[in-house]
PDB file of N, CA and C in Angstrom:
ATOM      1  N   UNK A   1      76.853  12.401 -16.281  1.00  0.00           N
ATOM      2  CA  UNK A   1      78.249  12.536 -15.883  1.00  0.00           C
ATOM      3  C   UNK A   1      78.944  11.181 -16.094  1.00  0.00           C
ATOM      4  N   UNK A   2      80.164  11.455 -16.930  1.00  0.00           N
ATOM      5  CA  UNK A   2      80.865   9.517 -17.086  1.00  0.00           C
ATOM      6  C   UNK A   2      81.508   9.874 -15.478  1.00  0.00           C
ATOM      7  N   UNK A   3      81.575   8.097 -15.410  1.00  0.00           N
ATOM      8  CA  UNK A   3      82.568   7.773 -14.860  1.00  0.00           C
ATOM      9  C   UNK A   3      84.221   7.730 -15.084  1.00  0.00           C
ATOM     10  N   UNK A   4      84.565   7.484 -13.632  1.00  0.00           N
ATOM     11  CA  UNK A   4      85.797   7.289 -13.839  1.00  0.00           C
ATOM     12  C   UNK A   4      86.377   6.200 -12.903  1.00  0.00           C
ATOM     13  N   UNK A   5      87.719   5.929 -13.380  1.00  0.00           N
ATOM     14  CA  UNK A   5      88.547   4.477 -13.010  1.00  0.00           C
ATOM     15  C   UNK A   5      89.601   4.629 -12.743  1.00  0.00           C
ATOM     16  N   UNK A   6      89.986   3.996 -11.873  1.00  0.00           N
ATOM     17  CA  UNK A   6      91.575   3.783 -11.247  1.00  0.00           C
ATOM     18  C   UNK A   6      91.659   2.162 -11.816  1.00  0.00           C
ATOM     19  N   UNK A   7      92.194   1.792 -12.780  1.00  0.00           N
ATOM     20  CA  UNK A   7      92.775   0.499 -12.924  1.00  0.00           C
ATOM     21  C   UNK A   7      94.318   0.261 -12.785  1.00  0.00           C
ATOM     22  N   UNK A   8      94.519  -0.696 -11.760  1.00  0.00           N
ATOM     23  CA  UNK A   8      95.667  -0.621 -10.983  1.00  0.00           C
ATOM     24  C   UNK A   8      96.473  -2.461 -10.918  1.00  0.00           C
ATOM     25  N   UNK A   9      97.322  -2.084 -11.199  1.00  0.00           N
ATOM     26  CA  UNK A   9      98.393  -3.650 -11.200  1.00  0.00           C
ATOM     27  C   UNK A   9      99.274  -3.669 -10.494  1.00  0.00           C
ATOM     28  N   UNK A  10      99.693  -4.412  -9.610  1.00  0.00           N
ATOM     29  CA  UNK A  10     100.563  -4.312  -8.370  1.00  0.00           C
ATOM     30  C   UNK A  10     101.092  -5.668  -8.367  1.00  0.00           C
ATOM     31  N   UNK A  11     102.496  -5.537  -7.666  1.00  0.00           N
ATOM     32  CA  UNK A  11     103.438  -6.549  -7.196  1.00  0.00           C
ATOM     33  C   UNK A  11     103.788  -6.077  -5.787  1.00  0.00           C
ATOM     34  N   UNK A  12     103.160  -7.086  -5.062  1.00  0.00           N
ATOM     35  CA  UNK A  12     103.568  -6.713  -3.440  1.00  0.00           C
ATOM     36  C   UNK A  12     104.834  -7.580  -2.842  1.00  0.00           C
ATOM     37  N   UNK A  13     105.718  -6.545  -2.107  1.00  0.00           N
ATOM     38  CA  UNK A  13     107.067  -7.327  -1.783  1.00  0.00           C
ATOM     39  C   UNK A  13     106.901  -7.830  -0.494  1.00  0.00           C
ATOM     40  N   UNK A  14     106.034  -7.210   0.615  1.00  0.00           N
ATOM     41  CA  UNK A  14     106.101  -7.115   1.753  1.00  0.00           C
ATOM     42  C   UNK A  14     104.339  -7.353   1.843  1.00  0.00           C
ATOM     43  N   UNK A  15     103.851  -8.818   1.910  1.00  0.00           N
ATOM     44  CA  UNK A  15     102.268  -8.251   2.062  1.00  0.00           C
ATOM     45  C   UNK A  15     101.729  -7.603   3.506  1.00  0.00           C
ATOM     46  N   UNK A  16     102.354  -7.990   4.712  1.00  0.00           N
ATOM     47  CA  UNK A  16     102.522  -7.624   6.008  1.00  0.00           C
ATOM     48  C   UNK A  16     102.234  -6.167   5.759  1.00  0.00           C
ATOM     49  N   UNK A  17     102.877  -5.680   5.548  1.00  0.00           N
ATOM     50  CA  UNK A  17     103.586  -4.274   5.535  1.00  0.00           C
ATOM     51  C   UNK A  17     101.882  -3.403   4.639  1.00  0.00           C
ATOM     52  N   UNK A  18     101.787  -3.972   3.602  1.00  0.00           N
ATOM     53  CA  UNK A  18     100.398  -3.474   2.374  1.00  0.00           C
ATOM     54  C   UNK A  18      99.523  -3.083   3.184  1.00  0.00           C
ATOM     55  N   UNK A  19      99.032  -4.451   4.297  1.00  0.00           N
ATOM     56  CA  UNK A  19      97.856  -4.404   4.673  1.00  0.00           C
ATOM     57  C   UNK A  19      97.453  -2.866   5.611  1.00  0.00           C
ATOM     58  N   UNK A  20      98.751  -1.811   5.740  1.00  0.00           N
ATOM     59  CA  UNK A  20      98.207  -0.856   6.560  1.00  0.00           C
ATOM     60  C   UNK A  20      98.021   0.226   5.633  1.00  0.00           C
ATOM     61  N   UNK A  21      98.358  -0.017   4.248  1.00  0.00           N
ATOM     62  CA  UNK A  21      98.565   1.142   2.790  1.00  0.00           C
ATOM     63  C   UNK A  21      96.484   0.778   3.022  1.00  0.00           C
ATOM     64  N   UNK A  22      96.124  -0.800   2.807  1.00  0.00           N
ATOM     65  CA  UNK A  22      94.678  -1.108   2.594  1.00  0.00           C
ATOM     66  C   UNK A  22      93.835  -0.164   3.650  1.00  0.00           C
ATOM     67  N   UNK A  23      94.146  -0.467   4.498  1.00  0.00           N
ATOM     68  CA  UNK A  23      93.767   0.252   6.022  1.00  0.00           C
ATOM     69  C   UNK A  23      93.722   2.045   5.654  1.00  0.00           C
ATOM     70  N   UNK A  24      94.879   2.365   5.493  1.00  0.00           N
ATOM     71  CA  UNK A  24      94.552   3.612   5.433  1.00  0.00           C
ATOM     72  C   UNK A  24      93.967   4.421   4.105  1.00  0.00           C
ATOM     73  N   UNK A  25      94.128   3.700   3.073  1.00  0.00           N
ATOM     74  CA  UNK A  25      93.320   4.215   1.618  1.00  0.00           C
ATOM     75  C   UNK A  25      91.827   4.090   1.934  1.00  0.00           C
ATOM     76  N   UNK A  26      91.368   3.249   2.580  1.00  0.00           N
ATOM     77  CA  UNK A  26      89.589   2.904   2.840  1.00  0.00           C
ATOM     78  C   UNK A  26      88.993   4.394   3.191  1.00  0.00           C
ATOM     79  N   UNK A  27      89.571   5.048   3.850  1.00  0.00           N
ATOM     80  CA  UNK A  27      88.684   6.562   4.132  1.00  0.00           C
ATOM     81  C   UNK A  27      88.625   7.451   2.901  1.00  0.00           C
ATOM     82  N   UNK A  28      89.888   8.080   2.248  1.00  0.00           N
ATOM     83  CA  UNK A  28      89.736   8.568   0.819  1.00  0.00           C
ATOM     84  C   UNK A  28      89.017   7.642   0.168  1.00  0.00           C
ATOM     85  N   UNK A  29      89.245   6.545  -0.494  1.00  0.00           N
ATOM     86  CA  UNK A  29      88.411   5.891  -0.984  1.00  0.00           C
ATOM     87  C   UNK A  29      87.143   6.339  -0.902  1.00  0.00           C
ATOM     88  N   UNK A  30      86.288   5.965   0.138  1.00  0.00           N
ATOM     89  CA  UNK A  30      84.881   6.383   0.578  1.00  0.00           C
ATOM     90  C   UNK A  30      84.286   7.386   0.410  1.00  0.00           C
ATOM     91  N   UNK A  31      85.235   8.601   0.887  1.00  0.00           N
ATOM     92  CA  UNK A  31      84.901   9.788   0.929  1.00  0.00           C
ATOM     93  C   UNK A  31      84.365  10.043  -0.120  1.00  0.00           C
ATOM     94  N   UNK A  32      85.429   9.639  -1.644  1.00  0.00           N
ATOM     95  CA  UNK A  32      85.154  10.069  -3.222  1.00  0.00           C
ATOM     96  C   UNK A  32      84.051   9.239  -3.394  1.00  0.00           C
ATOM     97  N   UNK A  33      83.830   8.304  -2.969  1.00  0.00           N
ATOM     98  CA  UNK A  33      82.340   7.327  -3.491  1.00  0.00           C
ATOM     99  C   UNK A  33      82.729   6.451  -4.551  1.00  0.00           C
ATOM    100  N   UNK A  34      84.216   5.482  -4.388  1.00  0.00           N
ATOM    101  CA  UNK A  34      84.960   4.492  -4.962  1.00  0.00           C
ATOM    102  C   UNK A  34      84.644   3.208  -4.619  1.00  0.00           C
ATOM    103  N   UNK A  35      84.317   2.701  -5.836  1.00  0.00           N
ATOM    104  CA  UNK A  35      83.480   1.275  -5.628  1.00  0.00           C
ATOM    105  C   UNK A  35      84.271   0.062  -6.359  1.00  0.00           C
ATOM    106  N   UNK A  36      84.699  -0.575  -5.970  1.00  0.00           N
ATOM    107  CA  UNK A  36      85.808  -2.243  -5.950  1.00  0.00           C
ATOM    108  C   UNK A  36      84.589  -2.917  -7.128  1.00  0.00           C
ATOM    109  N   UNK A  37      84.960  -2.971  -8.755  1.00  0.00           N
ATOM    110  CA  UNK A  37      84.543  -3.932  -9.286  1.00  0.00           C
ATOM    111  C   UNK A  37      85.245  -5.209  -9.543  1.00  0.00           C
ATOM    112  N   UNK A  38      86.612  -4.848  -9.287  1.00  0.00           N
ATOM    113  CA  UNK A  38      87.540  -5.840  -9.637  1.00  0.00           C
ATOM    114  C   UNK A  38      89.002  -5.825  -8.315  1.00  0.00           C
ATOM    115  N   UNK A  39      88.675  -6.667  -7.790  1.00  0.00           N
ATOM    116  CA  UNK A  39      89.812  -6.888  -6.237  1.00  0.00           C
ATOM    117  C   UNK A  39      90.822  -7.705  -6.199  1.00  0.00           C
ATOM    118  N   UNK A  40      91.658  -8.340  -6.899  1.00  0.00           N
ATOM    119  CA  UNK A  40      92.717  -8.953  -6.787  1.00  0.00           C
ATOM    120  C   UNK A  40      92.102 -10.530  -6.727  1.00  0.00           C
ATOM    121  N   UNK A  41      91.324 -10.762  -7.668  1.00  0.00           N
ATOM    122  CA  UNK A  41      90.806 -11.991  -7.885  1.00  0.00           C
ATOM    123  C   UNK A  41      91.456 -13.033  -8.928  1.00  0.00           C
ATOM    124  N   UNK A  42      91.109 -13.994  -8.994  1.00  0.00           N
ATOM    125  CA  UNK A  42      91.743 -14.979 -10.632  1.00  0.00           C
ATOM    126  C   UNK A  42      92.078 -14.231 -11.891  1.00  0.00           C
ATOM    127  N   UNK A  43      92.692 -14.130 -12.395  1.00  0.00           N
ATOM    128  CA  UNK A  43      93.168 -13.849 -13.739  1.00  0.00           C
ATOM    129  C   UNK A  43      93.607 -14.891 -14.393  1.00  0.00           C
ATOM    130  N   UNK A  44      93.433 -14.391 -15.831  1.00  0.00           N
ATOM    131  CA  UNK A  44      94.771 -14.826 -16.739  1.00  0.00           C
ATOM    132  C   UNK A  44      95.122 -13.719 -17.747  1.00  0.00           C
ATOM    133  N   UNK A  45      96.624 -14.100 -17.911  1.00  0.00           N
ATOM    134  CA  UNK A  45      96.990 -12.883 -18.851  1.00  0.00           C
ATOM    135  C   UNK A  45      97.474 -13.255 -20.243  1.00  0.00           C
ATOM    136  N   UNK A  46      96.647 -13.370 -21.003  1.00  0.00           N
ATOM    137  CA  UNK A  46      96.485 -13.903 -22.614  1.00  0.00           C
ATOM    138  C   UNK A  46      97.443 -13.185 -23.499  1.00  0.00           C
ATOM    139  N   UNK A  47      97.976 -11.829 -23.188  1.00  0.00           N
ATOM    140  CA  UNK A  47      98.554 -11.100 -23.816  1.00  0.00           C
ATOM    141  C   UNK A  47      99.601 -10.062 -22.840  1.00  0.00           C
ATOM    142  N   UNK A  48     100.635 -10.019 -23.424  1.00  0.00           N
ATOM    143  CA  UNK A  48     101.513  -8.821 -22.468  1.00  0.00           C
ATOM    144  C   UNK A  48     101.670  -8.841 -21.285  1.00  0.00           C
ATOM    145  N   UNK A  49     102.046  -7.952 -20.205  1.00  0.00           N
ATOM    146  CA  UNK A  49     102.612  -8.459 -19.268  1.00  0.00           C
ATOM    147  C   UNK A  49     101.305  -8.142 -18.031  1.00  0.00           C
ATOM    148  N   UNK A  50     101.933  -8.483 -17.179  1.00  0.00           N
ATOM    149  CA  UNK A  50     100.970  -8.353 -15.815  1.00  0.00           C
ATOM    150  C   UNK A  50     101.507  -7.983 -14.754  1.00  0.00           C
ATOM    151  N   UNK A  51     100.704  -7.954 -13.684  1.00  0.00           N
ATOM    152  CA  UNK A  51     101.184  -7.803 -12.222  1.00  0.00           C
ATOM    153  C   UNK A  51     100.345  -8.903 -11.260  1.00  0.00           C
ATOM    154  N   UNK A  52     100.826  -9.539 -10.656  1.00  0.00           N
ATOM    155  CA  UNK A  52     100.198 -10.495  -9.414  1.00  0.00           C
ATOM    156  C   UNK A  52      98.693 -10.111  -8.683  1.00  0.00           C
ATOM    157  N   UNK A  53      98.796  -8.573  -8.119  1.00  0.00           N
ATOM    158  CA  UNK A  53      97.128  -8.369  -7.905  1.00  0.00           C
ATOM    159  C   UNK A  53      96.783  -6.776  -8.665  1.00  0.00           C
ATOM    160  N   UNK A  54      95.352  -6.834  -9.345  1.00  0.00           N
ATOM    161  CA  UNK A  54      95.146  -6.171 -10.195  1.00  0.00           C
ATOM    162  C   UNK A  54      93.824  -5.926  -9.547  1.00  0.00           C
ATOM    163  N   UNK A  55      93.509  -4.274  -9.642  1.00  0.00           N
ATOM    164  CA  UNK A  55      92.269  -3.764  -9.014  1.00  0.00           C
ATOM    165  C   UNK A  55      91.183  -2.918 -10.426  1.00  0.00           C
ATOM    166  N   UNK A  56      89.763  -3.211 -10.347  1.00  0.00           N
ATOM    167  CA  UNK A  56      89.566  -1.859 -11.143  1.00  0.00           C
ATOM    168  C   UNK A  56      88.530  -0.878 -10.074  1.00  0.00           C
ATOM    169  N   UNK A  57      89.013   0.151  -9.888  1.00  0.00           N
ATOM    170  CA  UNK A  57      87.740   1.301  -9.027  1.00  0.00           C
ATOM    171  C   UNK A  57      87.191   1.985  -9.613  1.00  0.00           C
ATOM    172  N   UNK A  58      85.868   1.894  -9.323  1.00  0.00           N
ATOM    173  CA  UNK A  58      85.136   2.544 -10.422  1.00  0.00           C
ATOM    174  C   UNK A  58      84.488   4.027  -8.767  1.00  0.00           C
ATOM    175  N   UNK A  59      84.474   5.301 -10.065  1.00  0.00           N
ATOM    176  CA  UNK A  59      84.145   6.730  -9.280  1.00  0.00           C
ATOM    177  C   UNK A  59      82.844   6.873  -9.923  1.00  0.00           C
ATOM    178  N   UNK A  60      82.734   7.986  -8.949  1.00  0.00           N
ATOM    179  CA  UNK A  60      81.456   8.170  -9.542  1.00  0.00           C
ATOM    180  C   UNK A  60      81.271   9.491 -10.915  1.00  0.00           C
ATOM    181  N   UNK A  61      82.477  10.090 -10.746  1.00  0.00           N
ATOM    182  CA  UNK A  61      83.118  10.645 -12.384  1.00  0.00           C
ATOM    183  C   UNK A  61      84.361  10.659 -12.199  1.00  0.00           C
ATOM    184  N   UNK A  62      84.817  11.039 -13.422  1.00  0.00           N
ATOM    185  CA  UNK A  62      86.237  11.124 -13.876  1.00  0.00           C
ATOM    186  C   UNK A  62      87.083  12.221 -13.024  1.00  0.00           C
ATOM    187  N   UNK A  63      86.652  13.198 -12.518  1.00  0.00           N
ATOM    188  CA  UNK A  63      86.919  14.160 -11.352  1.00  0.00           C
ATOM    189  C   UNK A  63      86.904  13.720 -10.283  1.00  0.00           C
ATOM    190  N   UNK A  64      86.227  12.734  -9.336  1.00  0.00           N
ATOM    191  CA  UNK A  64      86.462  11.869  -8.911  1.00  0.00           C
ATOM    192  C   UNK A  64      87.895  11.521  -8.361  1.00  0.00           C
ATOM    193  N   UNK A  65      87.712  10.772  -9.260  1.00  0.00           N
ATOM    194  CA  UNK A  65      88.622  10.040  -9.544  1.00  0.00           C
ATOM    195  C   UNK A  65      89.824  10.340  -9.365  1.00  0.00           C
ATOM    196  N   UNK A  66      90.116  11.609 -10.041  1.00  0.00           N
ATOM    197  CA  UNK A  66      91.721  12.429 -10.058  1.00  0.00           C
ATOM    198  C   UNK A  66      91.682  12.948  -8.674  1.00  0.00           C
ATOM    199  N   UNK A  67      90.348  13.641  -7.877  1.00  0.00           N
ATOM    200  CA  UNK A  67      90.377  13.979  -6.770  1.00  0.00           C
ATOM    201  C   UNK A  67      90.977  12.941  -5.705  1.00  0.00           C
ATOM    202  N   UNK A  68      90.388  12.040  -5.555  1.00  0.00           N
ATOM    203  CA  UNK A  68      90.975  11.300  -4.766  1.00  0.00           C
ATOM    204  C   UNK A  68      92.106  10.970  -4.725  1.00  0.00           C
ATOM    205  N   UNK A  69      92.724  10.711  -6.271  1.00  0.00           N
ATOM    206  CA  UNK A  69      94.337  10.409  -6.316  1.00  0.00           C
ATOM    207  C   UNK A  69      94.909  11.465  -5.772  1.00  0.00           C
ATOM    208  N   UNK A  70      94.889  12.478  -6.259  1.00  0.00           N
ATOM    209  CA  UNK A  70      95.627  13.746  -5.199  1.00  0.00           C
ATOM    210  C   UNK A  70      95.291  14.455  -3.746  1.00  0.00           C
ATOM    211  N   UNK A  71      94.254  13.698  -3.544  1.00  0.00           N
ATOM    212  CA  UNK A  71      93.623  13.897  -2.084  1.00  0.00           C
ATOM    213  C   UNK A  71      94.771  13.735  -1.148  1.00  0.00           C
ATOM    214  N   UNK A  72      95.544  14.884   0.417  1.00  0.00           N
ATOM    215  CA  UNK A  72      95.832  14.729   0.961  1.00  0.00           C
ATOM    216  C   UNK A  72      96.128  13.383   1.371  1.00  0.00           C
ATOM    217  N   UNK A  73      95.261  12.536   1.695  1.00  0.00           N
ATOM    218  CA  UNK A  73      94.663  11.671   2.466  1.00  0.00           C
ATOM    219  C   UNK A  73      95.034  10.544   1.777  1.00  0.00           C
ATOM    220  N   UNK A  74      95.218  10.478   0.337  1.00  0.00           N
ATOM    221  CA  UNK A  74      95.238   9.655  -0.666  1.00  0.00           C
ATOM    222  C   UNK A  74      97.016   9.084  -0.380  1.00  0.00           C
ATOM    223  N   UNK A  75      97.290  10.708  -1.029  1.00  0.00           N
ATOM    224  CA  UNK A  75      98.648  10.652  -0.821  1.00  0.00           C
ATOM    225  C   UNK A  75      99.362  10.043   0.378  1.00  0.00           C
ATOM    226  N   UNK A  76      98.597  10.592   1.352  1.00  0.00           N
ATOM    227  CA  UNK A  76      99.664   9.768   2.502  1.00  0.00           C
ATOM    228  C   UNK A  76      99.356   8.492   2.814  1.00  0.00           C
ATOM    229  N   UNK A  77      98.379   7.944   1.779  1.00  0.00           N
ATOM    230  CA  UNK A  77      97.871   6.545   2.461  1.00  0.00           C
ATOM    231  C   UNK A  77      99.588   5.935   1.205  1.00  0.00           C
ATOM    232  N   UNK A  78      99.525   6.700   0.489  1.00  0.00           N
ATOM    233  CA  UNK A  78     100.302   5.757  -0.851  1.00  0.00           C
ATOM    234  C   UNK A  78     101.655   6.129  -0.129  1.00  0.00           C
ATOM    235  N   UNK A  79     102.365   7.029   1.227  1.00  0.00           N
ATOM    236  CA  UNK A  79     103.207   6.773   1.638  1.00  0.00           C
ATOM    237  C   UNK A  79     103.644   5.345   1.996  1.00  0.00           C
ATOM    238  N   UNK A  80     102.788   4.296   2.547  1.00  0.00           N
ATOM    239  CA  UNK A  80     102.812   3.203   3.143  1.00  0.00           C
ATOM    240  C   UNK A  80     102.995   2.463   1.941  1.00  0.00           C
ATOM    241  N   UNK A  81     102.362   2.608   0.979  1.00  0.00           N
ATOM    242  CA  UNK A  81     102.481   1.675  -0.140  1.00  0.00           C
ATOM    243  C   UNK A  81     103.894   1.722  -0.797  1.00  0.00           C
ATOM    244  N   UNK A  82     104.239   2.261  -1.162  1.00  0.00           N
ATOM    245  CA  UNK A  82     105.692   3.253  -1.835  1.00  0.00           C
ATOM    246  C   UNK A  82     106.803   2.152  -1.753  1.00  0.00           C
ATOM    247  N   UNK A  83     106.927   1.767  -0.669  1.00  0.00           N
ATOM    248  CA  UNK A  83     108.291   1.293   0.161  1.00  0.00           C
ATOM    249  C   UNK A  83     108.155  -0.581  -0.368  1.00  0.00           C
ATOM    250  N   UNK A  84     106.873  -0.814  -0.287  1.00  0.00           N
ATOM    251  CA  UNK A  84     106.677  -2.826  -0.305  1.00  0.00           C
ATOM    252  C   UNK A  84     105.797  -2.447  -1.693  1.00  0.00           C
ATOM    253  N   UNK A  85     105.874  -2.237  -2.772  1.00  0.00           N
ATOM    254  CA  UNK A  85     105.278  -2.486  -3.789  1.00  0.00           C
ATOM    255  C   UNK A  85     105.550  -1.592  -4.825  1.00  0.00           C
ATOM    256  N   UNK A  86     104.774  -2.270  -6.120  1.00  0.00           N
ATOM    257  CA  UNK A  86     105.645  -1.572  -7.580  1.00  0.00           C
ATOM    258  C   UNK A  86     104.335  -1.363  -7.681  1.00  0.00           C
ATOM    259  N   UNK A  87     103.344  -0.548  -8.178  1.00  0.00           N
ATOM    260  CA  UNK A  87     102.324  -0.499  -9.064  1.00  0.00           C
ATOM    261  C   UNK A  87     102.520  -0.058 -10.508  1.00  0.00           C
ATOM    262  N   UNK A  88     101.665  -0.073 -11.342  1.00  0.00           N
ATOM    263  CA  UNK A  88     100.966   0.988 -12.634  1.00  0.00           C
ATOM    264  C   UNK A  88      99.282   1.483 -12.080  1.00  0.00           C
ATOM    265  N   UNK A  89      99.419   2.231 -12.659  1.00  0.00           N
ATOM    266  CA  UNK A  89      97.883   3.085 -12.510  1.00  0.00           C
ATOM    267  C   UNK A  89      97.586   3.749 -13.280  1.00  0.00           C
ATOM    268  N   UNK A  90      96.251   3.655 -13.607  1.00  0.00           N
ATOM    269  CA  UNK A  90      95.628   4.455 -14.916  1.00  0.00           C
ATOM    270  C   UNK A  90      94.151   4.936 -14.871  1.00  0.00           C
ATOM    271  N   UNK A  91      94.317   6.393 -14.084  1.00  0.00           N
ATOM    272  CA  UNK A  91      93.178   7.235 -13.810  1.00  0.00           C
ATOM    273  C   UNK A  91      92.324   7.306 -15.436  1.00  0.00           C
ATOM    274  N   UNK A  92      91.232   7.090 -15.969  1.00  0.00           N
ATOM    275  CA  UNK A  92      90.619   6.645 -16.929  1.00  0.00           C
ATOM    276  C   UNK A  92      89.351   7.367 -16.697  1.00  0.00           C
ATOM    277  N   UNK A  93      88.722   7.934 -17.609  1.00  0.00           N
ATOM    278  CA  UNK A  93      87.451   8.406 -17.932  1.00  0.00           C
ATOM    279  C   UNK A  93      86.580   7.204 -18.795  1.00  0.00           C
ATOM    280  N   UNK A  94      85.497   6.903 -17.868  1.00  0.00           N
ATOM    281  CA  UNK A  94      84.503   5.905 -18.267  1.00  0.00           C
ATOM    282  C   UNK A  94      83.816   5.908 -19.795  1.00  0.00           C
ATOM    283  N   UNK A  95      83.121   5.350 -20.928  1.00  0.00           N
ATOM    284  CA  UNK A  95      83.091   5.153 -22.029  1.00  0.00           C
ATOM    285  C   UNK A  95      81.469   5.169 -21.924  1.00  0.00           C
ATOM    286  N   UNK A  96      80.414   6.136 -22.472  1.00  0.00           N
ATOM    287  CA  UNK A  96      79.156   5.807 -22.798  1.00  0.00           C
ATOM    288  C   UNK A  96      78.500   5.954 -24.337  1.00  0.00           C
ATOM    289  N   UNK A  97      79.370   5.669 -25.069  1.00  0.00           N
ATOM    290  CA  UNK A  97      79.282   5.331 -25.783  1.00  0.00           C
ATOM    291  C   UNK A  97      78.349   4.339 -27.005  1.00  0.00           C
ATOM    292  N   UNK A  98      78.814   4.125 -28.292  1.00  0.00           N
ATOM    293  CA  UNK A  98      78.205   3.018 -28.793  1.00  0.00           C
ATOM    294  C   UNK A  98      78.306   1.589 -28.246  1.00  0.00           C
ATOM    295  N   UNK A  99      77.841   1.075 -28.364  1.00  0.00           N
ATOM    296  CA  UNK A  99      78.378  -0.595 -28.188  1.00  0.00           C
ATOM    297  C   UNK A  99      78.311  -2.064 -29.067  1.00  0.00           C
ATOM    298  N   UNK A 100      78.899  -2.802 -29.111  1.00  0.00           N
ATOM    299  CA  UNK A 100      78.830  -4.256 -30.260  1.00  0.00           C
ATOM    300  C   UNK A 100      77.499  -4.252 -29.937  1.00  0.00           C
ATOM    301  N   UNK A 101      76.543  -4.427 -31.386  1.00  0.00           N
ATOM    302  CA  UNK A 101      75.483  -5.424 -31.262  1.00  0.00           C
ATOM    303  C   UNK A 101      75.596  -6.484 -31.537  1.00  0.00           C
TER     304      UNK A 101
END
C-alpha cells in the first residue's frame, strides 16, 4: 500500500491564536496514523516562493490521508486555523518507484 502526504506551507498571523488549531488537529491526526517528518524547522528556499512554517505528514496510505482531511474532526480543528493563517496543501500519493543510482 503507498503512502500518503499532506505537504503543507503556512503563514501564521496570530501565533497565539494557532496554538489551539495544533491542540485540536493532534486527535484526527492520530487517529489516521499521521507521522511529522518535517515540522516547521530551518529551510531555505532556492527556488520560487515559500511560506514561513512548512510541514510534511506522512499517512500510512494515500486514503489516509484524504480521510483525515475530510474527517469531521479534521474539519473543525481547521475551523481554528481559518481565521490567523493562509496555508497551501497538497494531499499527495507516496512514490515506490524507481530510484537514481
Amino acid at each position: 500500500m503507498t503512502k500518503g502526504y499532506w505537504i503543507v506551507r503556512v503563514d501564521v498571523a496570530d501565533p497565539e491564536r494557532y496554538k489551539a488549531y495544533i491542540a485540536a488537529n493532534a486527535a484526527p491526526l492520530k487517529e489516521y496514523g499521521a507521522r511529522f517528518l518535517v515540522r516547521a524547522g530551518r529551510f531555505e528556499n532556492p527556488e520560487g516562493s515559500s511560506r514561513p512554517r512548512n510541514a510534511v505528514i506522512e499517512f500510512p496510505s494515500y486514503q489516509a490521508a484524504l480521510d483525515c482531511w475530510h474527517s469531521p474532526q479534521y474539519q473543525e480543528a481547521m475551523q481554528l486555523r481559518l481565521p490567523v493563517s493562509t496555508a497551501d496543501v497538497v494531499i499527495i500519493e507516496g512514490y515506490e518507484g524507481p530510484q537514481p543510482e
